[in-house]
PDB file of N, CA and C in Angstrom:
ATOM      1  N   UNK A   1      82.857-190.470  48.849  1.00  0.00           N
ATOM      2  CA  UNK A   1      84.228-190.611  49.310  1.00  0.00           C
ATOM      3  C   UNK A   1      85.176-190.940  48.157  1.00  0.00           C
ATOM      4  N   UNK A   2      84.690-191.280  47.063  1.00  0.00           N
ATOM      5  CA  UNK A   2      85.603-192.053  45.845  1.00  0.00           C
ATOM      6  C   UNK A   2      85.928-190.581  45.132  1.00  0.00           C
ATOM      7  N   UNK A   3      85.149-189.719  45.142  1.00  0.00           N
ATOM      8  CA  UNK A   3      85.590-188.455  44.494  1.00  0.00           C
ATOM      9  C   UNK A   3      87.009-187.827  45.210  1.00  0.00           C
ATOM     10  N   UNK A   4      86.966-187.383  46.394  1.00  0.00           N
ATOM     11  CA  UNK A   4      88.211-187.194  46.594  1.00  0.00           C
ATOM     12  C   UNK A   4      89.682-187.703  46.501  1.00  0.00           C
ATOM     13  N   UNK A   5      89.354-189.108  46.800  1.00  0.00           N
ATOM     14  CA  UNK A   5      90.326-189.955  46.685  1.00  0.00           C
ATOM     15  C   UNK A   5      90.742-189.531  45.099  1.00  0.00           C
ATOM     16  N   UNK A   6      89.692-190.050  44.248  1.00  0.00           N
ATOM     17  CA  UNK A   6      89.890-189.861  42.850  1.00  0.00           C
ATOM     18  C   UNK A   6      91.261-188.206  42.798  1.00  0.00           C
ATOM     19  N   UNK A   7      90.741-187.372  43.003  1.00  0.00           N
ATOM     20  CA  UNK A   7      91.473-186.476  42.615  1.00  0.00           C
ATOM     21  C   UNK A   7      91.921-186.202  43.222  1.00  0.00           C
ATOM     22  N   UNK A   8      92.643-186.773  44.507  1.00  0.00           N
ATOM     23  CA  UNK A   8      93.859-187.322  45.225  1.00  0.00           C
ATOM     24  C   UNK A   8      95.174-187.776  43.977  1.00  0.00           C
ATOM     25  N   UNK A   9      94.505-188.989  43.866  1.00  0.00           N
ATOM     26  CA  UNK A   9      95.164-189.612  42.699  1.00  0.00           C
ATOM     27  C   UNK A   9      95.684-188.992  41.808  1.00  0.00           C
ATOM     28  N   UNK A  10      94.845-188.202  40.797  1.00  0.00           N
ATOM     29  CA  UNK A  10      95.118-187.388  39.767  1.00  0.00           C
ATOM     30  C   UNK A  10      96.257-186.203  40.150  1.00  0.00           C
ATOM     31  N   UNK A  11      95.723-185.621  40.959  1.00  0.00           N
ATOM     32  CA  UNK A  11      97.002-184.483  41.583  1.00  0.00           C
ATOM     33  C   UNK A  11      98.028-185.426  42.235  1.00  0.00           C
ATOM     34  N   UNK A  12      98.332-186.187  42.938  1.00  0.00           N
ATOM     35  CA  UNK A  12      99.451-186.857  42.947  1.00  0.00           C
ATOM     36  C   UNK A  12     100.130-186.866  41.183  1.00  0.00           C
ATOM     37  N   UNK A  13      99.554-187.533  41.026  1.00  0.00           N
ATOM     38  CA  UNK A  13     100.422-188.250  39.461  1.00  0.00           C
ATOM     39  C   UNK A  13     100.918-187.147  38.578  1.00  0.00           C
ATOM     40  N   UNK A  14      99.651-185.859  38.624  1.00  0.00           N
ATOM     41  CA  UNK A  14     100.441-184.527  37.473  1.00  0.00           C
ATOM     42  C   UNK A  14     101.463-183.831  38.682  1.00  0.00           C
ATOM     43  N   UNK A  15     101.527-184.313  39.721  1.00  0.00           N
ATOM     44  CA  UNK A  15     102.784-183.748  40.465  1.00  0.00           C
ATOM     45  C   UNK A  15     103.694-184.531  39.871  1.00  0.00           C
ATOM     46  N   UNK A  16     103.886-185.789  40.148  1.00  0.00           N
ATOM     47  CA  UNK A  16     104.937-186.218  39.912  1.00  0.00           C
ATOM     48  C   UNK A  16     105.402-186.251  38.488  1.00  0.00           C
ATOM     49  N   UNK A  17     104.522-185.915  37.561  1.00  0.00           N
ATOM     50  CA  UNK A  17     104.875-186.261  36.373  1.00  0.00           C
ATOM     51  C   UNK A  17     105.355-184.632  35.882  1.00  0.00           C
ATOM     52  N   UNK A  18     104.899-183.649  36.678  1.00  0.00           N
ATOM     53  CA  UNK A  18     105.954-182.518  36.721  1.00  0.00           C
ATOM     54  C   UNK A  18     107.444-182.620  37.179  1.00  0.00           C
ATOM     55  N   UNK A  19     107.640-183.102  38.423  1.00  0.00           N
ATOM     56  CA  UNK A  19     108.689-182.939  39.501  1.00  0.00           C
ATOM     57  C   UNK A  19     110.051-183.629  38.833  1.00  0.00           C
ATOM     58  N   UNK A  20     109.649-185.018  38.562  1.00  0.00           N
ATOM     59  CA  UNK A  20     110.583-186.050  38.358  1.00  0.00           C
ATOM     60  C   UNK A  20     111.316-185.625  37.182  1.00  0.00           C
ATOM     61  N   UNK A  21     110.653-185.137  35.809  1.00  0.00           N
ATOM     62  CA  UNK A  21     111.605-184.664  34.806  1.00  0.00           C
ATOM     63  C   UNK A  21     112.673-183.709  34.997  1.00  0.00           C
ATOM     64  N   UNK A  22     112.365-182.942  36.167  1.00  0.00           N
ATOM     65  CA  UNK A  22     113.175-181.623  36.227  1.00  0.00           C
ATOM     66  C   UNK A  22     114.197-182.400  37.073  1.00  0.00           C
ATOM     67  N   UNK A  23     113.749-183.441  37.933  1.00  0.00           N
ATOM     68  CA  UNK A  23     115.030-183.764  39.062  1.00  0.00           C
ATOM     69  C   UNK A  23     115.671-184.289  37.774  1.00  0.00           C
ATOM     70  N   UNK A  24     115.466-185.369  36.922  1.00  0.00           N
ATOM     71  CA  UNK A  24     116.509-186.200  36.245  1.00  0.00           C
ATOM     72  C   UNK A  24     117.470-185.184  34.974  1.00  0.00           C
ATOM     73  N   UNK A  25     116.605-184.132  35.013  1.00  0.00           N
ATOM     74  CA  UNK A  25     117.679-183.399  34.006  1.00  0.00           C
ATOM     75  C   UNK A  25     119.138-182.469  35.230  1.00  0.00           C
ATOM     76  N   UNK A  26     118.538-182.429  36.158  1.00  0.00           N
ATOM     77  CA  UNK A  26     119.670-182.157  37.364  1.00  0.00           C
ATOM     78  C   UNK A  26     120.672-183.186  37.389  1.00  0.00           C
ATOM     79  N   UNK A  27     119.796-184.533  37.663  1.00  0.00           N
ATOM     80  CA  UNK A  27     120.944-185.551  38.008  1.00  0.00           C
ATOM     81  C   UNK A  27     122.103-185.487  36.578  1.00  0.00           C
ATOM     82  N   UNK A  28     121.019-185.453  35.212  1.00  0.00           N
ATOM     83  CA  UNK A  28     121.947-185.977  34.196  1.00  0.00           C
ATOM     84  C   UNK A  28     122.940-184.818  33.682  1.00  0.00           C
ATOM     85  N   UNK A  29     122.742-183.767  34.549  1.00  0.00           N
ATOM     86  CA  UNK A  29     123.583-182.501  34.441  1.00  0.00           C
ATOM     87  C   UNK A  29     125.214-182.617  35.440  1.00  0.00           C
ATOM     88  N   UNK A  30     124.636-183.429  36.047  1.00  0.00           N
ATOM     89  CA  UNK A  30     125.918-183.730  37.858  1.00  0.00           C
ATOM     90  C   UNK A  30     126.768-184.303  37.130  1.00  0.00           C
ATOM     91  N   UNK A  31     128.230-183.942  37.705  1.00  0.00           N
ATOM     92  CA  UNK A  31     129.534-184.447  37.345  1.00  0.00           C
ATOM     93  C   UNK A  31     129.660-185.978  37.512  1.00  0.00           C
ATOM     94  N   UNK A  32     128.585-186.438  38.474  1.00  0.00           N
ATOM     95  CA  UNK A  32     128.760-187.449  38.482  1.00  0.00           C
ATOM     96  C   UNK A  32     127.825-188.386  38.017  1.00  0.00           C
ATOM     97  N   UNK A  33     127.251-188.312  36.648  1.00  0.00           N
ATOM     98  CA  UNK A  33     126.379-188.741  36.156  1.00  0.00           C
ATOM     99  C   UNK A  33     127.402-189.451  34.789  1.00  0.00           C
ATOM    100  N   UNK A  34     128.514-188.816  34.811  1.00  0.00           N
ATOM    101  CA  UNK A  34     129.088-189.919  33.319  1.00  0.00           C
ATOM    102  C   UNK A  34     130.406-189.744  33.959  1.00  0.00           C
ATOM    103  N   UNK A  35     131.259-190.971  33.328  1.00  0.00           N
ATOM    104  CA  UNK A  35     131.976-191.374  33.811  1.00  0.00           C
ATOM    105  C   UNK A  35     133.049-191.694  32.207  1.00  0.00           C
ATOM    106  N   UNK A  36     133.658-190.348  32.026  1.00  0.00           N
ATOM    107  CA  UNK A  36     134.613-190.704  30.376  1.00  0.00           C
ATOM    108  C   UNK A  36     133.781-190.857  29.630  1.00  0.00           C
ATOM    109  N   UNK A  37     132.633-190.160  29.782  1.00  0.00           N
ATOM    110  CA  UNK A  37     131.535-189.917  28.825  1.00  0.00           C
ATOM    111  C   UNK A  37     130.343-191.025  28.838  1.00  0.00           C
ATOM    112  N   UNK A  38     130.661-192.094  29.627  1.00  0.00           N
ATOM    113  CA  UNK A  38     129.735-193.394  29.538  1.00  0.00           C
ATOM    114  C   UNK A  38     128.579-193.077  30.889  1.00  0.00           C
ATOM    115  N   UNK A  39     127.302-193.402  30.920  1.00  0.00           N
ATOM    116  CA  UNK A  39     126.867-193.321  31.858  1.00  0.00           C
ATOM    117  C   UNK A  39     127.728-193.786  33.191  1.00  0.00           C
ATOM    118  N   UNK A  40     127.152-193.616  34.237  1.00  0.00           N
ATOM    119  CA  UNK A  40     127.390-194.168  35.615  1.00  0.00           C
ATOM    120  C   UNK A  40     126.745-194.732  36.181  1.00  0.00           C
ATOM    121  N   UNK A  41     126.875-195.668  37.270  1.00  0.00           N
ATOM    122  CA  UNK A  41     125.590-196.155  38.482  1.00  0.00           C
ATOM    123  C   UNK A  41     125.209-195.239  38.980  1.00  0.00           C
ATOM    124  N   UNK A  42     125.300-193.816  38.942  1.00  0.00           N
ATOM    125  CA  UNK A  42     124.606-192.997  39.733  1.00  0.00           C
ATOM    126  C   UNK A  42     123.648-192.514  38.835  1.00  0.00           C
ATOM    127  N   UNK A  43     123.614-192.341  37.641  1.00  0.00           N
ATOM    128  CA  UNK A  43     122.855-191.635  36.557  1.00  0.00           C
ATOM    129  C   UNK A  43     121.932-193.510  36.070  1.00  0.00           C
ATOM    130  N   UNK A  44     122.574-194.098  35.960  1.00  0.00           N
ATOM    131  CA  UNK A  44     121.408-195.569  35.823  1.00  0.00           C
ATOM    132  C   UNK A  44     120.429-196.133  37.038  1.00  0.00           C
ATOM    133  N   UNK A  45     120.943-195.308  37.952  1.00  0.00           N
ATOM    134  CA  UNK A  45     120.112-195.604  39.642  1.00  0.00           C
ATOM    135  C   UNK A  45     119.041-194.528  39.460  1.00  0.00           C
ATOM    136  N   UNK A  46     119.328-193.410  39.118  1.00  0.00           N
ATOM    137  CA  UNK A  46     118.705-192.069  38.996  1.00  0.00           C
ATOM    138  C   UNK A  46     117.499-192.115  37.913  1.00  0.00           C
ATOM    139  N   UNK A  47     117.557-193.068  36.961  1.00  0.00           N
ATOM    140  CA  UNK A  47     117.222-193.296  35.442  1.00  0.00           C
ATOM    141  C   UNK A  47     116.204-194.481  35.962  1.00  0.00           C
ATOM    142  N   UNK A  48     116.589-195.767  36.605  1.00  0.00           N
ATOM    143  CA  UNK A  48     115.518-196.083  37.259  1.00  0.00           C
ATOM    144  C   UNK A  48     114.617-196.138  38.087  1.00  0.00           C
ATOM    145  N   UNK A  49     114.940-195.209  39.105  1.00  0.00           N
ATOM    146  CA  UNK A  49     113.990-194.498  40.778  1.00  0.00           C
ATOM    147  C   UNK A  49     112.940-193.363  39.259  1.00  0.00           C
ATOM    148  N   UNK A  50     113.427-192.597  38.983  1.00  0.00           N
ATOM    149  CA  UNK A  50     112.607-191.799  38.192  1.00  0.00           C
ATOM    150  C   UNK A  50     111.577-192.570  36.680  1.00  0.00           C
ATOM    151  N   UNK A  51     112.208-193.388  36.330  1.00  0.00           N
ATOM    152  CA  UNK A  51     111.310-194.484  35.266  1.00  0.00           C
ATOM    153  C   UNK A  51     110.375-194.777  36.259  1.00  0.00           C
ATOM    154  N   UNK A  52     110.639-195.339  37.475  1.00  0.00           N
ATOM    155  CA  UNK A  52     109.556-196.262  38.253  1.00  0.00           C
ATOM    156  C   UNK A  52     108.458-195.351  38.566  1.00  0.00           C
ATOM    157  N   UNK A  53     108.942-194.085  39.218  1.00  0.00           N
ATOM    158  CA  UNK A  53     108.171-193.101  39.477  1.00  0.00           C
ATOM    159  C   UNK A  53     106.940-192.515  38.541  1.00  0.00           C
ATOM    160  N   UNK A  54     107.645-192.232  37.648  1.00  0.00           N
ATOM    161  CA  UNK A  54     106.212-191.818  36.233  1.00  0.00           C
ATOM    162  C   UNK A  54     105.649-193.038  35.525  1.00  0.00           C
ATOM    163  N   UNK A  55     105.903-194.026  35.964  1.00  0.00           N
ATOM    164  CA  UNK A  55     104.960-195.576  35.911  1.00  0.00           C
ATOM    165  C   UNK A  55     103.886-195.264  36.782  1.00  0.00           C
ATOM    166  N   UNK A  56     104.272-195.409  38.311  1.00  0.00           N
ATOM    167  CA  UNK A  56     102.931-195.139  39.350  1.00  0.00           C
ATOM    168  C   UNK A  56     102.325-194.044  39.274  1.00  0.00           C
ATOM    169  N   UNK A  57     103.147-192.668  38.192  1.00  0.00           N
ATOM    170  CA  UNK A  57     102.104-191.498  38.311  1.00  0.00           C
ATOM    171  C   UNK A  57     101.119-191.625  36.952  1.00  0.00           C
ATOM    172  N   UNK A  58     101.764-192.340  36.380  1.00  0.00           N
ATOM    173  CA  UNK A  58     100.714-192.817  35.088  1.00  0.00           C
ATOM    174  C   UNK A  58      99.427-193.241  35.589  1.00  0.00           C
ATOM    175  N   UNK A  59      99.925-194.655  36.147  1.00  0.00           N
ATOM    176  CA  UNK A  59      98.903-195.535  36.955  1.00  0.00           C
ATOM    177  C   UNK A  59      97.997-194.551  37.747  1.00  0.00           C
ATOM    178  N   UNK A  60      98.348-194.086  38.992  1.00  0.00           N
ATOM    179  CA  UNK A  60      97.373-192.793  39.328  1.00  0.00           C
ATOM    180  C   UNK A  60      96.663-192.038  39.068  1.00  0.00           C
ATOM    181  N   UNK A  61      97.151-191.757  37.730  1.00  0.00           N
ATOM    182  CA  UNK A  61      96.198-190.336  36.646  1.00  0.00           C
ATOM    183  C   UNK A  61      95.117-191.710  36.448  1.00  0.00           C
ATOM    184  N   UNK A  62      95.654-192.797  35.369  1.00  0.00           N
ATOM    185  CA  UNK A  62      94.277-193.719  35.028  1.00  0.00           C
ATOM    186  C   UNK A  62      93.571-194.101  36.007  1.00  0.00           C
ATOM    187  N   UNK A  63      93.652-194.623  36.993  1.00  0.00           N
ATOM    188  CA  UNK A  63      93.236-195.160  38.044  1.00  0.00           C
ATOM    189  C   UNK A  63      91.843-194.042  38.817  1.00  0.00           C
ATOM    190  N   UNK A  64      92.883-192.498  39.306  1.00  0.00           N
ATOM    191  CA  UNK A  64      91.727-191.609  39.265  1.00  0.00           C
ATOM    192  C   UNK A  64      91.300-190.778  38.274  1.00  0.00           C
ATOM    193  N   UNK A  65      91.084-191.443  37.283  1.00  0.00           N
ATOM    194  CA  UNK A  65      90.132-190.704  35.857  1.00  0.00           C
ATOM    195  C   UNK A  65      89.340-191.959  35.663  1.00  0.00           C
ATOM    196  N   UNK A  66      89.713-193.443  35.816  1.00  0.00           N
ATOM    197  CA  UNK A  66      88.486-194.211  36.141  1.00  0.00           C
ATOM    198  C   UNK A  66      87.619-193.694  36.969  1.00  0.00           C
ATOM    199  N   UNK A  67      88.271-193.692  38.538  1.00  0.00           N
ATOM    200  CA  UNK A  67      87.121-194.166  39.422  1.00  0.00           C
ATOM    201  C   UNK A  67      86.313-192.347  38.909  1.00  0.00           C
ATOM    202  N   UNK A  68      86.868-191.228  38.612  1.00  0.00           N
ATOM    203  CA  UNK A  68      85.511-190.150  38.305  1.00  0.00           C
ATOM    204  C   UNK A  68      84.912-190.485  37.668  1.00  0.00           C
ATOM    205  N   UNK A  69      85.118-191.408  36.502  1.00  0.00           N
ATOM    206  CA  UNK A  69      83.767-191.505  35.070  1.00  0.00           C
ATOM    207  C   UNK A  69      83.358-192.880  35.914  1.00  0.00           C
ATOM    208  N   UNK A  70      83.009-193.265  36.788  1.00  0.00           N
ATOM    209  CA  UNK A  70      82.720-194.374  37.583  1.00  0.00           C
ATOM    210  C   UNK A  70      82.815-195.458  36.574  1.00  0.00           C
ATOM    211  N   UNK A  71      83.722-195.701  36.000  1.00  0.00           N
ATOM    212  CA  UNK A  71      84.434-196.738  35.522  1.00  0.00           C
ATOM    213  C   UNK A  71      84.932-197.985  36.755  1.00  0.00           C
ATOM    214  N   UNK A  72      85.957-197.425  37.605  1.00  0.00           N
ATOM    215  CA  UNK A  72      86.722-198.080  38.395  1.00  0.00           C
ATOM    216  C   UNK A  72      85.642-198.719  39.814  1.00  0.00           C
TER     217      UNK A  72
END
C-alpha cells in the first residue's frame, strides 16, 4: 500500500511544481500585479499562495522518494 501512496506523492508534487510557475508568471504579467511600477498586494498574495505551494510539492517529491527506497 506504501507504493502507491508513494507515487501519489511524487506525481502530486511534479504537478505542482509544473503548474504553479506558469500561474505566477500570469499573475506577474496582470495589470494588476504593480502598482507605479512597485509590486502590489495582489502580486505579494500571489508570490506567497505560490512560495507555499512548491514548499509542500518539494516536501511530497522527498517524502515519496523516501517512503520508495523504504527509507520513510
Amino acid at each position: 500500500m506504501i507504493t502507491p501512496l508513494a507515487i501519489i506523492l511524487i506525481l502530486n508534487g511534479v504537478f505542482n511544481v509544473a503548474v504553479w510557475p506558469t500561474f505566477f508568471r500570469r499573475v506577474a504579467r496582470d495589470p494588476r500585479a504593480r502598482i507605479d511600477g512597485k509590486p502590489s498586494s495582489f502580486l505579494i498574495v500571489h508570490a506567497v499562495i505560490v512560495s507555499i505551494a512548491l514548499v509542500l510539492a518539494a516536501v511530497s517529491i522527498v517524502v515519496g522518494a523516501l517512503s520508495l527506497i523504504g527509507i520513510w
